[in-house]
PDB file of N, CA and C in Angstrom:
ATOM      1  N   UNK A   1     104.456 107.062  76.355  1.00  0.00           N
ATOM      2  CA  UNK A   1     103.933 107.110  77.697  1.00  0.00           C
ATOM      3  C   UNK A   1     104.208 105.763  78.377  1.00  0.00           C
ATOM      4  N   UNK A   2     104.483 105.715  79.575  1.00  0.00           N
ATOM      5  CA  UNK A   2     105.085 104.577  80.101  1.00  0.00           C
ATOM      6  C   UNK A   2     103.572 103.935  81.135  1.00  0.00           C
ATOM      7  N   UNK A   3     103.487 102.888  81.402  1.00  0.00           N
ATOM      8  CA  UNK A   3     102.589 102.648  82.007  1.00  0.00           C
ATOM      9  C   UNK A   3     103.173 101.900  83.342  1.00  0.00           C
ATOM     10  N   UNK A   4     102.527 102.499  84.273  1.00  0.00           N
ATOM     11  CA  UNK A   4     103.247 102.254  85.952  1.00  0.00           C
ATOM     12  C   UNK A   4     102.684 100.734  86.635  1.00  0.00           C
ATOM     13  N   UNK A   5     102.904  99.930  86.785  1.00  0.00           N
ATOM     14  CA  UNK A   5     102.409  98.637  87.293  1.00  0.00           C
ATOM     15  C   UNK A   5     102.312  99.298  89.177  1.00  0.00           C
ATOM     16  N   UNK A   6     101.393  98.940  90.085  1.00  0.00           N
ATOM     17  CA  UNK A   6     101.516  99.286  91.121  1.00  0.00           C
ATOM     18  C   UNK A   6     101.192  98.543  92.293  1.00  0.00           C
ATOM     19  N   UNK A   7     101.262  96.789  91.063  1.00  0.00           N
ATOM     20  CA  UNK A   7     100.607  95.392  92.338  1.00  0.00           C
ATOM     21  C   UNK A   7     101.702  95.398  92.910  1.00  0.00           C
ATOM     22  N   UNK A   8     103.384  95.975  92.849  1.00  0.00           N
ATOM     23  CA  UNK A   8     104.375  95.179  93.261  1.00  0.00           C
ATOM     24  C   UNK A   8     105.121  96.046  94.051  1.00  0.00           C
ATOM     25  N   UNK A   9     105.190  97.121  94.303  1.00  0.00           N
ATOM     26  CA  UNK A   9     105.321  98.053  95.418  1.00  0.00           C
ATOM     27  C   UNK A   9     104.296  99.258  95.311  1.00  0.00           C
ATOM     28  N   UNK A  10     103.618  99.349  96.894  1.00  0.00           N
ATOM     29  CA  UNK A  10     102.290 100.318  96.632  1.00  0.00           C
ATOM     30  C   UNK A  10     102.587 101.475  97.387  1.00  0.00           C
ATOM     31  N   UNK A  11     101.937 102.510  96.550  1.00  0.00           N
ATOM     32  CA  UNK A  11     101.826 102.875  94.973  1.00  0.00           C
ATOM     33  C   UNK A  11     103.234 103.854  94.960  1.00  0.00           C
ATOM     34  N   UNK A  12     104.078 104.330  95.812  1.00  0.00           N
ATOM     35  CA  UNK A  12     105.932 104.381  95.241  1.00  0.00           C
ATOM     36  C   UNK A  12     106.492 103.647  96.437  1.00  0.00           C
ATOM     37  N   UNK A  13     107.930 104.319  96.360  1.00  0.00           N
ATOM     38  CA  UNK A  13     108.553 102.991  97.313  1.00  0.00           C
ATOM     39  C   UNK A  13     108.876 104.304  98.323  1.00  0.00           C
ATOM     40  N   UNK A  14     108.752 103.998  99.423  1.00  0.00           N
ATOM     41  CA  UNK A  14     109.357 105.112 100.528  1.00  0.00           C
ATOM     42  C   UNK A  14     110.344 105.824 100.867  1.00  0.00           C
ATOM     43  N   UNK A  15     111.195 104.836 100.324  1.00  0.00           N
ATOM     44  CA  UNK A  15     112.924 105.298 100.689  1.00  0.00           C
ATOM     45  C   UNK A  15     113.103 106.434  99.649  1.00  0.00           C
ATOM     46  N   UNK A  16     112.751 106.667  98.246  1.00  0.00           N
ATOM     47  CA  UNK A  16     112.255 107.469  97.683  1.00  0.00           C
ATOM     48  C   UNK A  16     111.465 109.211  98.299  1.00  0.00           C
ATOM     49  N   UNK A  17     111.350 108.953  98.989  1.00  0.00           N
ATOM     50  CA  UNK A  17     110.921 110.269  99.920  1.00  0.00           C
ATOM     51  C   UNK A  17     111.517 111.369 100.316  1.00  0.00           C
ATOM     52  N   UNK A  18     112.006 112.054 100.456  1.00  0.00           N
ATOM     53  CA  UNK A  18     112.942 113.013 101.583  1.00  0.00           C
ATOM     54  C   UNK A  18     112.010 113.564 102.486  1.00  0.00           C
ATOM     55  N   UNK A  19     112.541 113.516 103.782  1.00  0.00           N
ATOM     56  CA  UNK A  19     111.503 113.875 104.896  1.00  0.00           C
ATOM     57  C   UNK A  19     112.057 115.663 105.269  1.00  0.00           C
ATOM     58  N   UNK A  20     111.403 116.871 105.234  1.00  0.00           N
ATOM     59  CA  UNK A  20     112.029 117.606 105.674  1.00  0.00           C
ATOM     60  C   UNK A  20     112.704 118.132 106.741  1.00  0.00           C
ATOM     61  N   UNK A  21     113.387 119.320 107.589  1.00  0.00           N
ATOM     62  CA  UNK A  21     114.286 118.996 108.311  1.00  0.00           C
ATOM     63  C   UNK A  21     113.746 120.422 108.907  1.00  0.00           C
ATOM     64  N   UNK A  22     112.924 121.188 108.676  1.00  0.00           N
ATOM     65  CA  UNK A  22     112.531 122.291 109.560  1.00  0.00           C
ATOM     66  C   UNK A  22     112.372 121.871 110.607  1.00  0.00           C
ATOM     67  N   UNK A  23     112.451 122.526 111.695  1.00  0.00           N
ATOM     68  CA  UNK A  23     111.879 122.153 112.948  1.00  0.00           C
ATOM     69  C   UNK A  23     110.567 123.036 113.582  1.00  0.00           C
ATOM     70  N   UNK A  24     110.054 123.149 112.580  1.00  0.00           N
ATOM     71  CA  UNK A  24     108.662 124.507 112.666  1.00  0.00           C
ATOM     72  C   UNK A  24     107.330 123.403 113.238  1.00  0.00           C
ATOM     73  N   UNK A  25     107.375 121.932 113.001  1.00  0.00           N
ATOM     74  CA  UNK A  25     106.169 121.505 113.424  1.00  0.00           C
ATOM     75  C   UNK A  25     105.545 120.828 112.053  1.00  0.00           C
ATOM     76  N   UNK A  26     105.209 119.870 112.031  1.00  0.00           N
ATOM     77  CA  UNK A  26     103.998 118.729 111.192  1.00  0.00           C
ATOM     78  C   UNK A  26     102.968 118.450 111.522  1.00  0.00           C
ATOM     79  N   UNK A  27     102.370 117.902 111.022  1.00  0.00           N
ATOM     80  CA  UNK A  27     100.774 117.531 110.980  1.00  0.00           C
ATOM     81  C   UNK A  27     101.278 116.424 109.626  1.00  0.00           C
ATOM     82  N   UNK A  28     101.284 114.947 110.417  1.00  0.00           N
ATOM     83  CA  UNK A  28     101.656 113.587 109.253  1.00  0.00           C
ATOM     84  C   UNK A  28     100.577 112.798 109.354  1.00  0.00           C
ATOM     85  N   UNK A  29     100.715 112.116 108.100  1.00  0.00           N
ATOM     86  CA  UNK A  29      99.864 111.045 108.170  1.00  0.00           C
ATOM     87  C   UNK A  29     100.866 109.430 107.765  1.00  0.00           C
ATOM     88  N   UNK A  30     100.651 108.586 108.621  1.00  0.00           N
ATOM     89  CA  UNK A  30     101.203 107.366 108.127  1.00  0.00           C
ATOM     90  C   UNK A  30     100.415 106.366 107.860  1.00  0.00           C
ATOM     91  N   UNK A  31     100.877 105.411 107.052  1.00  0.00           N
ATOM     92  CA  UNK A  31     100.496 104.265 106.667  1.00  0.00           C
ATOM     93  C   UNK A  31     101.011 102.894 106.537  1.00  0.00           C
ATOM     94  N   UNK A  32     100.355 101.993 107.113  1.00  0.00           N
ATOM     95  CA  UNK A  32     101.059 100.424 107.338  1.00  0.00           C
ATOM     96  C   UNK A  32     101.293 100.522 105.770  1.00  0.00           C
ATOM     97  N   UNK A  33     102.626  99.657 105.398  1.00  0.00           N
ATOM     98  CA  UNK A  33     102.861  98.637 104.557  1.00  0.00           C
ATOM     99  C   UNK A  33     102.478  97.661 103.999  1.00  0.00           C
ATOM    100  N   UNK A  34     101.893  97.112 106.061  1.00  0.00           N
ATOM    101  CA  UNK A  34     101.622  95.842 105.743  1.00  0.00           C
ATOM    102  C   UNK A  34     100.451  95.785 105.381  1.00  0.00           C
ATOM    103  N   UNK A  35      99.177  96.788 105.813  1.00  0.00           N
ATOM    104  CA  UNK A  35      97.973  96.976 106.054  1.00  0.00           C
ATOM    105  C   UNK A  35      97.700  97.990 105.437  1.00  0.00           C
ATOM    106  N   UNK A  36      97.382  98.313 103.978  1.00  0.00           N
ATOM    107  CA  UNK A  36      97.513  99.701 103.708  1.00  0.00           C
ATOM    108  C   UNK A  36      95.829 100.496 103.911  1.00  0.00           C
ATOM    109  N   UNK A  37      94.845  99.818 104.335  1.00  0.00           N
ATOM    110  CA  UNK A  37      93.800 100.881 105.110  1.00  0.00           C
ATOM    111  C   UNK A  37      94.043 100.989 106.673  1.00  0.00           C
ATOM    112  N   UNK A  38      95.246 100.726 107.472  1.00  0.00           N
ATOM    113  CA  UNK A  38      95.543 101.116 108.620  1.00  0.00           C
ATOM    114  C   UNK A  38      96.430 102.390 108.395  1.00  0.00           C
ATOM    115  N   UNK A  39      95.777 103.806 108.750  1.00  0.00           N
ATOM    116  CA  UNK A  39      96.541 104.496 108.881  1.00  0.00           C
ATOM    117  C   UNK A  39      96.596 105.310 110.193  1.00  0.00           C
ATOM    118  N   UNK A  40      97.239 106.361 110.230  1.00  0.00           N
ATOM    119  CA  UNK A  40      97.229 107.191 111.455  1.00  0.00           C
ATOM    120  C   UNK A  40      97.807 108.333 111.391  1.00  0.00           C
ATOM    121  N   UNK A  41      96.879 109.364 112.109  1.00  0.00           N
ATOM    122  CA  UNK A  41      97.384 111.033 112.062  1.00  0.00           C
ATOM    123  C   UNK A  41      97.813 111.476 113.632  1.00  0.00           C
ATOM    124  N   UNK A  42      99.238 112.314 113.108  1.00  0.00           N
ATOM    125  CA  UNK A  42     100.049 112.872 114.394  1.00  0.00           C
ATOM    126  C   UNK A  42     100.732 114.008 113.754  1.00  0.00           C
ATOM    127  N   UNK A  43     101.223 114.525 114.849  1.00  0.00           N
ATOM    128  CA  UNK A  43     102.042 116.053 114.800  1.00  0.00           C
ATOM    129  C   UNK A  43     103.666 115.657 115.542  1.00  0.00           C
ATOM    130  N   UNK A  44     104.381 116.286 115.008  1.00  0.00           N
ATOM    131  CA  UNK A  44     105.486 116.549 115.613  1.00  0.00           C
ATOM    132  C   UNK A  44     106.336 117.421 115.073  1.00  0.00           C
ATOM    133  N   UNK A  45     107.862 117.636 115.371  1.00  0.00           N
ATOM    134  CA  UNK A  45     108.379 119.129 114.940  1.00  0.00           C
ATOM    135  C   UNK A  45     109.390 118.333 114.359  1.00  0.00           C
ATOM    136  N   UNK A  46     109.622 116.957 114.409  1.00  0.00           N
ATOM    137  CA  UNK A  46     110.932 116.355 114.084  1.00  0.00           C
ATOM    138  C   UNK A  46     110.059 114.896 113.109  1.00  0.00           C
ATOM    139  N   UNK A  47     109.837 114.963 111.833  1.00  0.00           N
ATOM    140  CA  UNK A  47     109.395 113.953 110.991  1.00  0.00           C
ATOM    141  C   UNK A  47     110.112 112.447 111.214  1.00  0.00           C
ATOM    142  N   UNK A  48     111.608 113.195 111.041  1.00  0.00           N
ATOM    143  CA  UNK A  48     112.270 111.882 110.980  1.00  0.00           C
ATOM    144  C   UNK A  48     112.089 111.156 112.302  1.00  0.00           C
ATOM    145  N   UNK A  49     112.726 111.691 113.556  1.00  0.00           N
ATOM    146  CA  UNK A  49     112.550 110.780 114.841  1.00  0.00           C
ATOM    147  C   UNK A  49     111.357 110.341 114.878  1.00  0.00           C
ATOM    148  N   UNK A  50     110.238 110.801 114.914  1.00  0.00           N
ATOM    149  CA  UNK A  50     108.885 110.446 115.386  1.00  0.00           C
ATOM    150  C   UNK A  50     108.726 109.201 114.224  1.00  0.00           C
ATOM    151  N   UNK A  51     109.330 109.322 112.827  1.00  0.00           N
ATOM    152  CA  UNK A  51     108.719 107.688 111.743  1.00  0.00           C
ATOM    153  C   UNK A  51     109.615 106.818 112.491  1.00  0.00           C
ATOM    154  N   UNK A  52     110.662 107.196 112.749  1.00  0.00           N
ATOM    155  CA  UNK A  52     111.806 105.881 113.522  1.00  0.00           C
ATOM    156  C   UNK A  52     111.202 105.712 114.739  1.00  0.00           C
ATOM    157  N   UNK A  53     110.503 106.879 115.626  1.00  0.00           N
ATOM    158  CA  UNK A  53     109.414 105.928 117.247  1.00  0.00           C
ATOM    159  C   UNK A  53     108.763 105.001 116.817  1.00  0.00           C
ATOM    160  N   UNK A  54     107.650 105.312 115.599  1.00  0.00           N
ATOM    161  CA  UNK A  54     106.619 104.574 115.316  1.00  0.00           C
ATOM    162  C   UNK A  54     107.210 103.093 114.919  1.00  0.00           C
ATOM    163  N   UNK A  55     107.911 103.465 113.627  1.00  0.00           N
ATOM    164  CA  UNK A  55     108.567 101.938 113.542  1.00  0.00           C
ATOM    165  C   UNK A  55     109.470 101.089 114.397  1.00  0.00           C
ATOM    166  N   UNK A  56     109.724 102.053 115.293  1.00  0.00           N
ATOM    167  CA  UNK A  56     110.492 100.587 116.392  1.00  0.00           C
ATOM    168  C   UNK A  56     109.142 100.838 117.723  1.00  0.00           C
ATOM    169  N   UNK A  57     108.534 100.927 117.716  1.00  0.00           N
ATOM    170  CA  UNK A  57     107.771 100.718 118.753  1.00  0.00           C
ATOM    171  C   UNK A  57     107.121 101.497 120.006  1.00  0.00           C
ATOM    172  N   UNK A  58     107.944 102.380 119.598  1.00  0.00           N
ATOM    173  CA  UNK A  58     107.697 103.761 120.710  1.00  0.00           C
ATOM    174  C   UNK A  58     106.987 104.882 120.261  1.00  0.00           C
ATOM    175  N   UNK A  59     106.133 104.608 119.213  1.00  0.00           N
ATOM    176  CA  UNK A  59     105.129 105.200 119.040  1.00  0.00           C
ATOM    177  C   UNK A  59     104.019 105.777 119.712  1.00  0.00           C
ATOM    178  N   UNK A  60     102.601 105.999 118.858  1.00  0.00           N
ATOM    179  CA  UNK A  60     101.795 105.813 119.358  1.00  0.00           C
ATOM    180  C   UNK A  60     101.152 104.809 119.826  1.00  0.00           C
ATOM    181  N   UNK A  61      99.905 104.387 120.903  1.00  0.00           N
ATOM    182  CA  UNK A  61      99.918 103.155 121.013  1.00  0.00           C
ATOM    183  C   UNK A  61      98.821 102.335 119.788  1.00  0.00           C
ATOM    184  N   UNK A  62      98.556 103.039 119.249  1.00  0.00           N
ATOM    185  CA  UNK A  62      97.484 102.499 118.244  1.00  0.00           C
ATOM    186  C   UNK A  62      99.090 101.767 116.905  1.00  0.00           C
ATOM    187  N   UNK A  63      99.968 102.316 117.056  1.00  0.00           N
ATOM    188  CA  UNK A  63     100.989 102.279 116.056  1.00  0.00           C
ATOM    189  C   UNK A  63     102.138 101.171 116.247  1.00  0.00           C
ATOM    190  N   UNK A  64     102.079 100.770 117.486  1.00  0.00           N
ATOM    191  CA  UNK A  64     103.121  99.823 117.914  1.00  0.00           C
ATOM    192  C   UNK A  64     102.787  98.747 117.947  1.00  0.00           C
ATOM    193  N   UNK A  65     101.609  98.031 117.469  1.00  0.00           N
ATOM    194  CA  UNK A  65     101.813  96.784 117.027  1.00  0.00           C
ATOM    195  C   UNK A  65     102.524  96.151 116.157  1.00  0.00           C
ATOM    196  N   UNK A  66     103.498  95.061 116.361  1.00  0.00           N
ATOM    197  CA  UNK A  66     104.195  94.444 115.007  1.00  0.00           C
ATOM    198  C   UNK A  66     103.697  94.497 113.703  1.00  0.00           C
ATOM    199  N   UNK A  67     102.354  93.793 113.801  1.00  0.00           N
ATOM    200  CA  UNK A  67     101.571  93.186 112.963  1.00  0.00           C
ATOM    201  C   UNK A  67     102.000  94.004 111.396  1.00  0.00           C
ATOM    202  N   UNK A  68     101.547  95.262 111.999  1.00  0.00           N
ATOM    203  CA  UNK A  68     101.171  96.817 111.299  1.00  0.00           C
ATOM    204  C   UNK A  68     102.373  97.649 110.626  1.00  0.00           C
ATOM    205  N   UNK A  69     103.587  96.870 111.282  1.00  0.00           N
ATOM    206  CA  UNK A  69     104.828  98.084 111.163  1.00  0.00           C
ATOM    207  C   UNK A  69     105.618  97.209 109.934  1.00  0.00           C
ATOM    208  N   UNK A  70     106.827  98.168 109.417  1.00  0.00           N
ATOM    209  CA  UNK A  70     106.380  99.544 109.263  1.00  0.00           C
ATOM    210  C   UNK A  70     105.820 100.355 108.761  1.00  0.00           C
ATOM    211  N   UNK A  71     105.706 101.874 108.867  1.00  0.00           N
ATOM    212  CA  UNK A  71     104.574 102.628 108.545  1.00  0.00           C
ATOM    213  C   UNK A  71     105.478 103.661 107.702  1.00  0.00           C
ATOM    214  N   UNK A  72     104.841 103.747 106.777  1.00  0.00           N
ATOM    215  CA  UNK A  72     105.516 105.269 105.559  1.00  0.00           C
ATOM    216  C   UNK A  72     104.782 106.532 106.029  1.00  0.00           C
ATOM    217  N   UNK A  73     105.143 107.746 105.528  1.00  0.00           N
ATOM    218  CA  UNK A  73     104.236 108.879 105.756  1.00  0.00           C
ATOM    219  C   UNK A  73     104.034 109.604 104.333  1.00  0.00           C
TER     220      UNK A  73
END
């Protein structure tokens, strides 16, 4: 059994993910990186565009602070 260390990227790494590609509609949740009890819930039909608004800034406005970005889902 292998034992997972999780001080050094929390808790997997994102890029690791595949985002799906339906266009039927989401209900996401994201989370700072930097801040990991800052999170935030949204909908959209397109996963991928809407994580690339949030992380460059054209998000929501609770989401577009630097400080905070970027955000995984």
């Amino acid at each position: 059994m292998t034992e997972i260390n999780y001080t050094s990227t929390f808790p997997f790494r994102t890029c690791d993910i595949d985002l799906p590609d339906d266009p039927s509609g989401y209900v996401y949740m994201l989370l700072s990186t930097k801040d990991t009890n800052r999170t935030y819930i949204g909908q959209a039909k397109c996963l991928r565009s809407r994580i690339n608004a949030h992380n460059g800034g054209g998000g929501a406005k609770v989401t577009h602070l630097l400080k905070y970005r970027p955000y995984c889902m």
